[in-house]
PDB file of N, CA and C in Angstrom:
ATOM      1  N   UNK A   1     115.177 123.545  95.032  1.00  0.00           N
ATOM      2  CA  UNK A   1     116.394 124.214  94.606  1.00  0.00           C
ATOM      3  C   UNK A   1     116.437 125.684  95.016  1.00  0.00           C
ATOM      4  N   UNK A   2     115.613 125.693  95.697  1.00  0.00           N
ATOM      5  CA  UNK A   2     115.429 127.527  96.059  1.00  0.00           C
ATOM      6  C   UNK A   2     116.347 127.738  97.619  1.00  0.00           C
ATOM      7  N   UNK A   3     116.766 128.977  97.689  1.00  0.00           N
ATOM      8  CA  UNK A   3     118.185 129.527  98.424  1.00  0.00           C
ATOM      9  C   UNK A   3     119.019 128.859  98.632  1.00  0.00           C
ATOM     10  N   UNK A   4     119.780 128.118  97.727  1.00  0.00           N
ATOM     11  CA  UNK A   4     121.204 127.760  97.994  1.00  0.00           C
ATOM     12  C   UNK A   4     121.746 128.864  97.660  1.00  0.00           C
ATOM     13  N   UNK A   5     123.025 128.566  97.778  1.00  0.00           N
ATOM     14  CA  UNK A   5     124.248 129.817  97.416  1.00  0.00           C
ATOM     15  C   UNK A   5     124.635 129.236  96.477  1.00  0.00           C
ATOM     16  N   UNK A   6     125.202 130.525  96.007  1.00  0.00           N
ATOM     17  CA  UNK A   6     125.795 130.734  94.678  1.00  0.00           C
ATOM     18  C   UNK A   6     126.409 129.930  93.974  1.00  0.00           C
ATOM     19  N   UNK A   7     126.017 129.397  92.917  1.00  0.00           N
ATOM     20  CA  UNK A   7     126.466 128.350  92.241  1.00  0.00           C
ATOM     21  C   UNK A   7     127.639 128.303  90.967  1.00  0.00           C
ATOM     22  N   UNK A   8     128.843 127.785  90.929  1.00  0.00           N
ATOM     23  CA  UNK A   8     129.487 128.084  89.708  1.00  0.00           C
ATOM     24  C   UNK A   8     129.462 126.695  88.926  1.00  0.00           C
ATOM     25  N   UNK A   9     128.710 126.705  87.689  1.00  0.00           N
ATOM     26  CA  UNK A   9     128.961 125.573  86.907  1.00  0.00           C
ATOM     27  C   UNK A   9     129.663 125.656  86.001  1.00  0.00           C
ATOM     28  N   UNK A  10     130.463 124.342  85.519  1.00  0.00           N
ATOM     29  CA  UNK A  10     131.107 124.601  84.187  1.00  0.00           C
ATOM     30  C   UNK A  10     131.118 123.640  83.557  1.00  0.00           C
ATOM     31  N   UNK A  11     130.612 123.417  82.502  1.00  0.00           N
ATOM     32  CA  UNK A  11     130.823 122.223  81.449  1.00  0.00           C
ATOM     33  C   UNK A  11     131.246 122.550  80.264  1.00  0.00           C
ATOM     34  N   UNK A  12     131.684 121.451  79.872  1.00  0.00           N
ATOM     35  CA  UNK A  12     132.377 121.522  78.486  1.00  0.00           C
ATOM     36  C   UNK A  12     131.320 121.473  77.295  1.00  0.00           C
ATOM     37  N   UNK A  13     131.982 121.934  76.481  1.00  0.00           N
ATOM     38  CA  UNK A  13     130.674 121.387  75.185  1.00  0.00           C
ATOM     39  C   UNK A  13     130.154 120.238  74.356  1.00  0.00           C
ATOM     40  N   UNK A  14     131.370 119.432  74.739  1.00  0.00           N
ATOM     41  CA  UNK A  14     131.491 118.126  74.407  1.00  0.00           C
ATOM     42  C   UNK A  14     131.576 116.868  75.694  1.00  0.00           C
ATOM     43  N   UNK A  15     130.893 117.927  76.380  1.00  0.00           N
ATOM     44  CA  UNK A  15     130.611 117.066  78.067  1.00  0.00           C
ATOM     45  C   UNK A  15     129.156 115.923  77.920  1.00  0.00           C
ATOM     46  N   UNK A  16     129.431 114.838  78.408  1.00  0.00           N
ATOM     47  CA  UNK A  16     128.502 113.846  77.631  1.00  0.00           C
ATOM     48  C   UNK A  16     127.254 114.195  78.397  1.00  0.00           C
ATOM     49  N   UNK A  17     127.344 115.395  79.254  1.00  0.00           N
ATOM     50  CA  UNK A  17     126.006 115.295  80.651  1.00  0.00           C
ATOM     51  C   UNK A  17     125.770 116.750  80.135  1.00  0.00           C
ATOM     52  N   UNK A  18     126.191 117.722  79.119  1.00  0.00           N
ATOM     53  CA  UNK A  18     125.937 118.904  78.788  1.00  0.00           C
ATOM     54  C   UNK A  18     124.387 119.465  79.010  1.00  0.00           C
ATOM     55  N   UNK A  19     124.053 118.651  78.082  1.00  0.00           N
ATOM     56  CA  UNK A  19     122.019 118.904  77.987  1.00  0.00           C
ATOM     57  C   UNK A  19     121.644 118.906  79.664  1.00  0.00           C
ATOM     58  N   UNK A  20     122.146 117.614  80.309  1.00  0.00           N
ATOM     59  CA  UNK A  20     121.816 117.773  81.788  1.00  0.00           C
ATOM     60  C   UNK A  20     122.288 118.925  82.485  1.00  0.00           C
ATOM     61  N   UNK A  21     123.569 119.247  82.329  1.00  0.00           N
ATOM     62  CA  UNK A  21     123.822 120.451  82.946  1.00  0.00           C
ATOM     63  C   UNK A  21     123.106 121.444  82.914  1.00  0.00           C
ATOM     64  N   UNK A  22     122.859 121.751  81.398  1.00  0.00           N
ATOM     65  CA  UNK A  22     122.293 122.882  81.167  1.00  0.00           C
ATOM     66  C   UNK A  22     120.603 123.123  81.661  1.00  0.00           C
ATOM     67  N   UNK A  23     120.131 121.930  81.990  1.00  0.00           N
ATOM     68  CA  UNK A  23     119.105 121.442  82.317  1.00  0.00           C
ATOM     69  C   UNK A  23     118.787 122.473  84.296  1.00  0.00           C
ATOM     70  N   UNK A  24     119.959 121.847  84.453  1.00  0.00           N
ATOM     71  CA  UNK A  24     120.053 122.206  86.248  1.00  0.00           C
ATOM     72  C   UNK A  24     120.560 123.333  86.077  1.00  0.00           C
ATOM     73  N   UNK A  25     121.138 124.036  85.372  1.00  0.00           N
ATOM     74  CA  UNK A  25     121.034 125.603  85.206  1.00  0.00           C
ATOM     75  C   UNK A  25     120.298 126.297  84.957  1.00  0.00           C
ATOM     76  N   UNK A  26     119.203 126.121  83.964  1.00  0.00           N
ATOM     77  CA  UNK A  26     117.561 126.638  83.690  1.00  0.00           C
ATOM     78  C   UNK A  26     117.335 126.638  85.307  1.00  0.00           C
ATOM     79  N   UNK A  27     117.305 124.932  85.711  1.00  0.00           N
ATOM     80  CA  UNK A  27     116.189 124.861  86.998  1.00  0.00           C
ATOM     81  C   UNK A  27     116.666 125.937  88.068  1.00  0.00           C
ATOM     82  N   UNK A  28     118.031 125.734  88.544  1.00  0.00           N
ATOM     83  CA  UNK A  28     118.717 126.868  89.263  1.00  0.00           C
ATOM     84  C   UNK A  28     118.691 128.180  89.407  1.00  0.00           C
ATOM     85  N   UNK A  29     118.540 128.793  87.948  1.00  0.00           N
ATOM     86  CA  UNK A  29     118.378 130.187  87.910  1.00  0.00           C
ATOM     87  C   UNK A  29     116.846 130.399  88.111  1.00  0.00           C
ATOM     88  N   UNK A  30     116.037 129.569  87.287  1.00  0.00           N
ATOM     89  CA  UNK A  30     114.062 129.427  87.993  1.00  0.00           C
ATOM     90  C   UNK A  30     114.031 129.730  89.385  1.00  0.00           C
ATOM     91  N   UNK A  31     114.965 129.458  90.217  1.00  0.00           N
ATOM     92  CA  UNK A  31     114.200 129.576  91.683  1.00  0.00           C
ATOM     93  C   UNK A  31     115.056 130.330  92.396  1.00  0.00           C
ATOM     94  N   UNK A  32     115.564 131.117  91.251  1.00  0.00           N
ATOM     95  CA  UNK A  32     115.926 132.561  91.964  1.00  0.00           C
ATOM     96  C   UNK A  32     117.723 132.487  92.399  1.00  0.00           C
ATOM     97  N   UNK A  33     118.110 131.416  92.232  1.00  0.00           N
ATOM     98  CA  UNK A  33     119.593 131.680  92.696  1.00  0.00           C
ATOM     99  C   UNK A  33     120.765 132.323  92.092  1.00  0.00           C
ATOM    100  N   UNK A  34     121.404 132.438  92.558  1.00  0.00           N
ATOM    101  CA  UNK A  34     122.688 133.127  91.902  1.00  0.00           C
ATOM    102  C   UNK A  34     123.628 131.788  91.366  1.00  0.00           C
ATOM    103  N   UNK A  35     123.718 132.092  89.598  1.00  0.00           N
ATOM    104  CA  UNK A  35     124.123 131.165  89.178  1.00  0.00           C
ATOM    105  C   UNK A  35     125.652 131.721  88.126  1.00  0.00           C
ATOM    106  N   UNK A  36     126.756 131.228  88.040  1.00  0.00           N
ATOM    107  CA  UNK A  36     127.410 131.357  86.715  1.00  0.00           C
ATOM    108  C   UNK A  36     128.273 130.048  86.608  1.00  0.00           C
ATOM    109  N   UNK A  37     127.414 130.468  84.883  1.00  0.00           N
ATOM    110  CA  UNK A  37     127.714 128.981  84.026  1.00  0.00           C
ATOM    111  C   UNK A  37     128.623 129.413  83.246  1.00  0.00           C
ATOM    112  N   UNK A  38     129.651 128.276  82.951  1.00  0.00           N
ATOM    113  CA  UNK A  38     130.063 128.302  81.644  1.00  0.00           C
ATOM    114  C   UNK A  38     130.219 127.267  80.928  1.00  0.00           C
ATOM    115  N   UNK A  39     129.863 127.449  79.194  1.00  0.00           N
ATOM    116  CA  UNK A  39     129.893 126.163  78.333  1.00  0.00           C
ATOM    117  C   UNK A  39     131.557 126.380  77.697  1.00  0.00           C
ATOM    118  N   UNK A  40     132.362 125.704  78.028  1.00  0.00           N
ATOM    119  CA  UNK A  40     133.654 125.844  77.477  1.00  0.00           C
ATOM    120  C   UNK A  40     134.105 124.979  76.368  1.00  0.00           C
ATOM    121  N   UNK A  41     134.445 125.723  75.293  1.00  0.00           N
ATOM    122  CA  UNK A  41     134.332 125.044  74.029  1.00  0.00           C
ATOM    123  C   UNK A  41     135.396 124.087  73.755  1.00  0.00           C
ATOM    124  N   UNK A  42     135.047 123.279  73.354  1.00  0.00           N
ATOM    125  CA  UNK A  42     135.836 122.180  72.615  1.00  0.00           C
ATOM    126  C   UNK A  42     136.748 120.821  73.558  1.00  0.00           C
ATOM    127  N   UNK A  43     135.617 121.503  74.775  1.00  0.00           N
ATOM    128  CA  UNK A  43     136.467 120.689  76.474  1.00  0.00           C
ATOM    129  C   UNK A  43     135.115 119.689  76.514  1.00  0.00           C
ATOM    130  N   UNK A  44     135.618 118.502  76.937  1.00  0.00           N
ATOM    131  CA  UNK A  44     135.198 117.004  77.471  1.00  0.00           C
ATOM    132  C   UNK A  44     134.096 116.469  78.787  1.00  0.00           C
ATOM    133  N   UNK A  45     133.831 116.035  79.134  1.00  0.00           N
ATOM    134  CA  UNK A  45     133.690 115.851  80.334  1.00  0.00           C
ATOM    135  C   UNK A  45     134.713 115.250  81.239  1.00  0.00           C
ATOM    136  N   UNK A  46     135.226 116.009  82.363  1.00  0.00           N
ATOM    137  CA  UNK A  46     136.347 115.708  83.325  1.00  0.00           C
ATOM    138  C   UNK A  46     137.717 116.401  82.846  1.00  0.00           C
ATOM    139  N   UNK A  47     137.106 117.471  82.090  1.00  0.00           N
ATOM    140  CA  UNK A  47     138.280 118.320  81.659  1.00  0.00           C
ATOM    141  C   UNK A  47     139.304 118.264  82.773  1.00  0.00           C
ATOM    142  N   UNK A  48     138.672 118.518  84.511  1.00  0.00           N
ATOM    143  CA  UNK A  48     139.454 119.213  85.306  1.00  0.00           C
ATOM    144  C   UNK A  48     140.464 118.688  85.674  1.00  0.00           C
ATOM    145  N   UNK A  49     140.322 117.174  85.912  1.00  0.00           N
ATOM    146  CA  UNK A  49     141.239 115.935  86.099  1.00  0.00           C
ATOM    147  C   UNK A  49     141.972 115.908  85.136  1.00  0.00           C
ATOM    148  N   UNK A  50     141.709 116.001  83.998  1.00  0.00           N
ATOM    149  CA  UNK A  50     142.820 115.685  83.051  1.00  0.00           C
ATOM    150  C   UNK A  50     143.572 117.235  82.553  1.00  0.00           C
ATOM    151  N   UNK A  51     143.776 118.416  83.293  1.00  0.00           N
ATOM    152  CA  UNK A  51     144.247 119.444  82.803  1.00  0.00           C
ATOM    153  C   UNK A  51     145.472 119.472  82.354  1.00  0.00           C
ATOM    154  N   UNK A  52     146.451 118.378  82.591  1.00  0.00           N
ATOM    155  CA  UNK A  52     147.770 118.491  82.140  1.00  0.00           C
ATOM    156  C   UNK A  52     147.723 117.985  80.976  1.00  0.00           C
ATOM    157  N   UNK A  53     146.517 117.077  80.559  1.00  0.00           N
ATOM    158  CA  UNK A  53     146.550 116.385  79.419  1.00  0.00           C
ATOM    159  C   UNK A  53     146.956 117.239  78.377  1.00  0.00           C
ATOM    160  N   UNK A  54     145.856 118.414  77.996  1.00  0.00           N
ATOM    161  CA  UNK A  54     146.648 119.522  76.688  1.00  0.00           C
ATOM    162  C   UNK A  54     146.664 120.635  77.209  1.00  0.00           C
ATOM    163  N   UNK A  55     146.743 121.892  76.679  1.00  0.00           N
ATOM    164  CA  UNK A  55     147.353 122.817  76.597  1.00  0.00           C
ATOM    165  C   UNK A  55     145.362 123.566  76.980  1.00  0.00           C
ATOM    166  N   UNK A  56     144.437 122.960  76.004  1.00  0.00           N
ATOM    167  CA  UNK A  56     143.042 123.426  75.856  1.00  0.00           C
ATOM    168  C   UNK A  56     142.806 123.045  77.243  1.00  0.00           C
ATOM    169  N   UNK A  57     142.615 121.942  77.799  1.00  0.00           N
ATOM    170  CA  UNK A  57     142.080 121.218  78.921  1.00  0.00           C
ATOM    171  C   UNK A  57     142.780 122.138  80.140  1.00  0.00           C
ATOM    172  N   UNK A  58     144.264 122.345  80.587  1.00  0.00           N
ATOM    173  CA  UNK A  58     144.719 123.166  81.418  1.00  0.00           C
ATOM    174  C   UNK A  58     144.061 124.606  81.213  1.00  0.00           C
ATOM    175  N   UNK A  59     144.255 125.556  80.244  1.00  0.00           N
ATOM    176  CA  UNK A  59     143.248 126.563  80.449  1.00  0.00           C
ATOM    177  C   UNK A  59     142.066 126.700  80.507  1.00  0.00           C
ATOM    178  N   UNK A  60     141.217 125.965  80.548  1.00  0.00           N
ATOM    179  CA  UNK A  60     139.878 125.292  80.749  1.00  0.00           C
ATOM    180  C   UNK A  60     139.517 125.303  82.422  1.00  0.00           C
ATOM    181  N   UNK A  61     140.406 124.522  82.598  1.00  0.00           N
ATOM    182  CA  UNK A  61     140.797 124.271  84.141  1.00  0.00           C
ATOM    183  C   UNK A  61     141.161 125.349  84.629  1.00  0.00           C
ATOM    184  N   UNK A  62     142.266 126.121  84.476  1.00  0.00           N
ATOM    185  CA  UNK A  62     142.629 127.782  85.146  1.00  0.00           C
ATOM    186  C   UNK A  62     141.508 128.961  85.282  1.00  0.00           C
ATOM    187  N   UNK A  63     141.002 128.622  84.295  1.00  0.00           N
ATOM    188  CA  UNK A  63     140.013 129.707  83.731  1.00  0.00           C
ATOM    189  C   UNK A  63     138.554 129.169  85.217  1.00  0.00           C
ATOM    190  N   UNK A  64     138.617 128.042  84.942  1.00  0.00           N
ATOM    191  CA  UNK A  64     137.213 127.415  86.163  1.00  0.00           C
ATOM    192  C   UNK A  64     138.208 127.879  87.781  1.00  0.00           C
ATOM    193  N   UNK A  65     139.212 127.317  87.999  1.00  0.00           N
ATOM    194  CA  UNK A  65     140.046 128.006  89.179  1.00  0.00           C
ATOM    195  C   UNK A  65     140.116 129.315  89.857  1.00  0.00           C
ATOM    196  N   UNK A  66     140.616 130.077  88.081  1.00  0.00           N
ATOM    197  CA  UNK A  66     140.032 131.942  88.850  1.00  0.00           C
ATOM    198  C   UNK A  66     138.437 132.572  88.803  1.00  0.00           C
ATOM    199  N   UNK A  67     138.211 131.760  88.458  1.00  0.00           N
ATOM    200  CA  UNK A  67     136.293 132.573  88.724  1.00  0.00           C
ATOM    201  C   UNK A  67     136.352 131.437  90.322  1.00  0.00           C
ATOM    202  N   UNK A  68     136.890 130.500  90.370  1.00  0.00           N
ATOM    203  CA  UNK A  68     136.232 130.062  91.598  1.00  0.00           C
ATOM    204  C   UNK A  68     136.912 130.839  92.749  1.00  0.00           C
ATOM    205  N   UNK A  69     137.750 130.739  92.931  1.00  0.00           N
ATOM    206  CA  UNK A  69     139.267 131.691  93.889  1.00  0.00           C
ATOM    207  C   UNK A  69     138.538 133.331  93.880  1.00  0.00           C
ATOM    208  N   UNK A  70     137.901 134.178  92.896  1.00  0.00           N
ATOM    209  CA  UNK A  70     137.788 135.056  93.145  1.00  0.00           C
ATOM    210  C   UNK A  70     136.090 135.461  93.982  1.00  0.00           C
ATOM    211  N   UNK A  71     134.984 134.257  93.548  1.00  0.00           N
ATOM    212  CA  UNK A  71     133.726 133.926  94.096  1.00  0.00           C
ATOM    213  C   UNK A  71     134.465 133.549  95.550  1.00  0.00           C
ATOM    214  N   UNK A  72     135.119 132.762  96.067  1.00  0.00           N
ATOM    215  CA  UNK A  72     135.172 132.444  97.669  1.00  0.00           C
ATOM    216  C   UNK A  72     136.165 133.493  98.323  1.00  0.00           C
ATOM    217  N   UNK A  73     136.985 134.520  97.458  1.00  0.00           N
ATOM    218  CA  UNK A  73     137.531 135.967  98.320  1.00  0.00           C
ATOM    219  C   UNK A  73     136.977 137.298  97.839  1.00  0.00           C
ATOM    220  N   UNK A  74     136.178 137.240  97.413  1.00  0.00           N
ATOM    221  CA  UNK A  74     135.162 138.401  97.464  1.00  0.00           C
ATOM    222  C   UNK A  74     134.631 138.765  98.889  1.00  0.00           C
ATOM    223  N   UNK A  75     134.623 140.289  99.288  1.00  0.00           N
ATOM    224  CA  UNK A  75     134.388 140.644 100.156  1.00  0.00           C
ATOM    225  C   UNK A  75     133.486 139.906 101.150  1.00  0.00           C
TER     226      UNK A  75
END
C-alpha cells in the first residue's frame, strides 16, 4: 500500500463495511500516504447511488463531490 496517491475515502456510519473501511484507512495512512477520510453520520452504505433518495443522502453525496472536484483541480 505504500506510494499510491492520494486517497479520498468516505463512508457512512451505518455503512455495513465501516470497520473495514476504517481498517484500510489505519493501513493507508501506516505506509505513509496521503489520506482523507470521512465517517458521515447517519449515511448507509451506497449513500452515493441513492442521493436523490433523501435530503441526508444528497448532501452526503455533494459534500463527497466537492472535496473530490477540489482534490483533482488543485494546482
Amino acid at each position: 500500500l505504500q506510494n499510491l496517491p492520494p486517497v479520498q475515502l468516505a463512508v457512512g456510519s451505518r455503512d455495513r463495511v465501516l470497520e473495514q473501511s476504517l481498517a484500510f484507512a489505519y493501513r493507508l495512512k501506516a505506509a505513509g500516504n496521503a489520506l482523507d477520510l470521512q465517517v458521515l453520520p447517519a449515511v448507509p452504505h451506497g449513500f452515493n447511488v441513492m442521493s436523490a433518495a433523501t435530503p441526508l443522502f444528497a448532501a452526503a453525496a455533494a459534500r463527497v463531490d466537492r472535496l473530490l472536484a477540489r482534490r483533482l483541480w488543485e494546482g
